[in-house]
Protein backbone atom coordinates (compact mmCIF):
# COMPACT_ATOMS: atom_id res chain seq x y z
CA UNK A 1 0.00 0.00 0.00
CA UNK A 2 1.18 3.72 -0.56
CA UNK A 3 0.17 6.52 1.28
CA UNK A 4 -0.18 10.24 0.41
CA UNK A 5 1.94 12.07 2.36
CA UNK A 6 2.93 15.65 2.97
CA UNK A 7 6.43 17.56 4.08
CA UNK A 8 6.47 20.69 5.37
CA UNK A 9 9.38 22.94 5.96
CA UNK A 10 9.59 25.12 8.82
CA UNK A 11 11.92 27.82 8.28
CA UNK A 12 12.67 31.35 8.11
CA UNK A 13 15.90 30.98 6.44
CA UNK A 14 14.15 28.83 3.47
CA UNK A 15 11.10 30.59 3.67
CA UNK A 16 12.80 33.92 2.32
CA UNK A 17 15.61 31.95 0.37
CA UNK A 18 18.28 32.29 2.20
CA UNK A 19 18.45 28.95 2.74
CA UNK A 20 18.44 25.78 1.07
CA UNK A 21 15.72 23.25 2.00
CA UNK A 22 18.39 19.98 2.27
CA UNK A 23 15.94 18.29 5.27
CA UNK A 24 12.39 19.18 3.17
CA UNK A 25 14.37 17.55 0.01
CA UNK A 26 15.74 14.48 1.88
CA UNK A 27 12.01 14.20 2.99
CA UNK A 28 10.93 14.41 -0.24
CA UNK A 29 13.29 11.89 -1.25
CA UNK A 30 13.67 9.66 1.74
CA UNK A 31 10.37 8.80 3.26
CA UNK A 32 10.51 5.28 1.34
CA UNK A 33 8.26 3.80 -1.35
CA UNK A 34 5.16 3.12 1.35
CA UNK A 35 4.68 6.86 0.85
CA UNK A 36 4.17 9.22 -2.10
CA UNK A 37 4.69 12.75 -1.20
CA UNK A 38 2.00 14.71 -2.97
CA UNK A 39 2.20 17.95 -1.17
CA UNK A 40 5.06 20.12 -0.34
CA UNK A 41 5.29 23.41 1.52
CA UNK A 42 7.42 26.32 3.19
CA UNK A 43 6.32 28.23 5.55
CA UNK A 44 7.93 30.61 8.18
CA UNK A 45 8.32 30.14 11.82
CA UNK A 46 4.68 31.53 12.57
CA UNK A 47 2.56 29.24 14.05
CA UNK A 48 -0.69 30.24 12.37
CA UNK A 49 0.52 29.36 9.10
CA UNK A 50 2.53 26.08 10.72
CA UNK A 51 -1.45 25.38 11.51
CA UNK A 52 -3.40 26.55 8.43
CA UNK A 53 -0.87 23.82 6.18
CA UNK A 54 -1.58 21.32 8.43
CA UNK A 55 -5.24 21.71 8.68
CA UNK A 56 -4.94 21.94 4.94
CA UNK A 57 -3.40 18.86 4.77
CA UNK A 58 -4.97 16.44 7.28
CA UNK A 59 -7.98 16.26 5.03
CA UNK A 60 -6.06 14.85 2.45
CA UNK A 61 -3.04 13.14 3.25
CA UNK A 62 -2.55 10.30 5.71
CA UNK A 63 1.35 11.12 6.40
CA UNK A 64 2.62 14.89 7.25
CA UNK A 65 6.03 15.35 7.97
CA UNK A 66 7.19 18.95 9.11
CA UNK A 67 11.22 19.47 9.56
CA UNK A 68 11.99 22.60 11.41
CA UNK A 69 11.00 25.02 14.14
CA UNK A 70 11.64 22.16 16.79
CA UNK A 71 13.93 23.80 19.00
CA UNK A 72 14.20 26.41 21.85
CA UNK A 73 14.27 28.85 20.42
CA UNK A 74 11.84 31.96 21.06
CA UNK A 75 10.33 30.85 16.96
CA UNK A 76 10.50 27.15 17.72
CA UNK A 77 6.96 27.11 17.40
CA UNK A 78 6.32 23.79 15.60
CA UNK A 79 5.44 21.68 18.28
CA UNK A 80 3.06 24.26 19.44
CA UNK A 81 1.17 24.52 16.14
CA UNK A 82 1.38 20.27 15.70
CA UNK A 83 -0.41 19.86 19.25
CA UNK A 84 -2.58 22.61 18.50
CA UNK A 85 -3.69 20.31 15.21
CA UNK A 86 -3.40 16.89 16.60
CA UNK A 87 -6.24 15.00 18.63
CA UNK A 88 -3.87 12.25 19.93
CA UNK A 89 -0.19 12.32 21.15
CA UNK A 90 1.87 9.30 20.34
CA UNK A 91 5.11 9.56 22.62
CA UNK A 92 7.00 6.91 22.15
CA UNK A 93 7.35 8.07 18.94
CA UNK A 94 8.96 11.18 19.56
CA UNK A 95 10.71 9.37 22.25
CA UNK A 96 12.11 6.92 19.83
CA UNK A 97 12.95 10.07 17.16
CA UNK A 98 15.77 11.53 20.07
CA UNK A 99 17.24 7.91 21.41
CA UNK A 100 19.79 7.90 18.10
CA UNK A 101 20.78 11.62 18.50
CA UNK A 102 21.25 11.75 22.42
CA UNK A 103 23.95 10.00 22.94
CA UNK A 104 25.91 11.53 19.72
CA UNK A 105 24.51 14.71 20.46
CA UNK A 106 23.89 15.72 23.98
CA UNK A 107 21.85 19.04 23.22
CA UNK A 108 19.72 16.48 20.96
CA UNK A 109 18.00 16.33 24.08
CA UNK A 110 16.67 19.91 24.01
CA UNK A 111 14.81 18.67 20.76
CA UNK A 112 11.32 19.15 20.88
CA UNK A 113 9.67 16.29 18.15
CA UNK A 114 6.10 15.77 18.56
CA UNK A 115 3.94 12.82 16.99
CA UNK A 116 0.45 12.91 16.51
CA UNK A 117 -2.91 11.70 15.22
CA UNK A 118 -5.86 14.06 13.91
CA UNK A 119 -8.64 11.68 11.90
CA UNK A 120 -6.66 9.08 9.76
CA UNK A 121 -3.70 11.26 9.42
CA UNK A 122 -0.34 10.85 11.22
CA UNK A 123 1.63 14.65 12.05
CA UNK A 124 5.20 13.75 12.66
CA UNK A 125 7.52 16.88 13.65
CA UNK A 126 11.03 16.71 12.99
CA UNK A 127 13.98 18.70 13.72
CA UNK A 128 15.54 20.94 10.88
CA UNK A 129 19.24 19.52 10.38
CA UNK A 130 19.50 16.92 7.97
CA UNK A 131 21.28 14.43 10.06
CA UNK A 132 18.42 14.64 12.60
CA UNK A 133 15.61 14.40 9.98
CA UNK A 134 17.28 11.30 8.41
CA UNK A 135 18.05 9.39 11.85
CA UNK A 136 14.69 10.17 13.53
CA UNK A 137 12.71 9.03 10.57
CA UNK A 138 14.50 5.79 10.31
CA UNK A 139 13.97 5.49 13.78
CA UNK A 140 10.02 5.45 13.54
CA UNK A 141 9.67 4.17 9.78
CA UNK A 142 9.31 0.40 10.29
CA UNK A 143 6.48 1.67 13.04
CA UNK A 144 4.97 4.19 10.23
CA UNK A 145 2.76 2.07 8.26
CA UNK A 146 1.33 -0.44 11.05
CA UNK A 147 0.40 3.49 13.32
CA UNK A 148 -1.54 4.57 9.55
CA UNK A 149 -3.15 1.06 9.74
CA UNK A 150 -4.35 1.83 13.44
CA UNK A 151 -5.81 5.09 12.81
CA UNK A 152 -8.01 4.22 9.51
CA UNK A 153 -9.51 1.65 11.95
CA UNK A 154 -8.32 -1.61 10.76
CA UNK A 155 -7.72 -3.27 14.29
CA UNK A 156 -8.02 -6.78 13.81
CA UNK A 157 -5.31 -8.64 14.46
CA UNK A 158 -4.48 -11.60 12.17
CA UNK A 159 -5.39 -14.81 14.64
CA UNK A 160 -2.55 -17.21 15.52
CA UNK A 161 -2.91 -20.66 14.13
CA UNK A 162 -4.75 -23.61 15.33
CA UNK A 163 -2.79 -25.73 17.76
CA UNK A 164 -6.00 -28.59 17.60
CA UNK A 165 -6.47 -27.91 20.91
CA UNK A 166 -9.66 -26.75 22.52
């Protein structure tokens, strides 16, 4: 199965092209052939806009991946705008994003990556530098497809076979 996705970029710098978008195109490029990224964005640190794409977006896609505006700094606001969005937190996901940057990267800690639900549609919230988007994603990806499974409601479990006995 493939799944629409979405990647947004959160970023001043890329926003106003001063930047180059490296983690929006390794998103782009990366997510894996489960998902087909139909809709790309940039938007600036502001969390209204942050919001209004992924609004946009949730009715459509089942995958959104933003990169960016994860930090803490004072427009870090991506987490803000992703709870704001989401109906459901998933932790562990976020948890499992920062384990492979910790221990390489001590302030990794200080990353702020959320991972929600809203309907059918996963919200995943990703740091800006390449390196992080690229190891947190293939942190969560073999999770990915069973969490898009969960939320469109298909919760049956495939039953165990027969031992014969009663």
């Amino acid at each position: 199965m493939t799944y629409p996705a979405g990647v947004l970029t959160v970023s001043d710098g890329v926003f106003h092209g001063t930047r180059a978008d490296k983690s929006g195109d390794w998103l782009a490029q990366g997510l894996g052939p489960a998902f087909f990224v139909q809709w790309r964005a940039v938007v600036p640190d502001e969390r209204d806009q942050i919001e209004a794409q992924l609004r946009a977006w949730v009715r459509q896609a089942r995958l959104v991946v933003t990169t960016g505006g994860t930090g803490l700094g004072p427009r870090d606001v991506t987490p803000e705008a992703v709870r704001a969005v989401i109906t459901r937190e998933v932790p562990g996901m976020a948890e499992a994003m920062r384990v492979p940057l910790i221990g390489r990267a001590p302030h990794a800690m200080l990353s702020r990556q959320v991972v929600g639900a809203c309907g059918a549609t996963l919200i995943v919230a990703l740091p800006g530098s390449p390196r992080a988007v690229r190891e947190g994603w293939e942190a969560i990806a073999p999770a990915v497809p069973h969490a898009l499974e969960l939320l469109a409601g298909h919760t049956q479990h495939r039953s165990e076979p027969s031992s014969g006995r009663a």
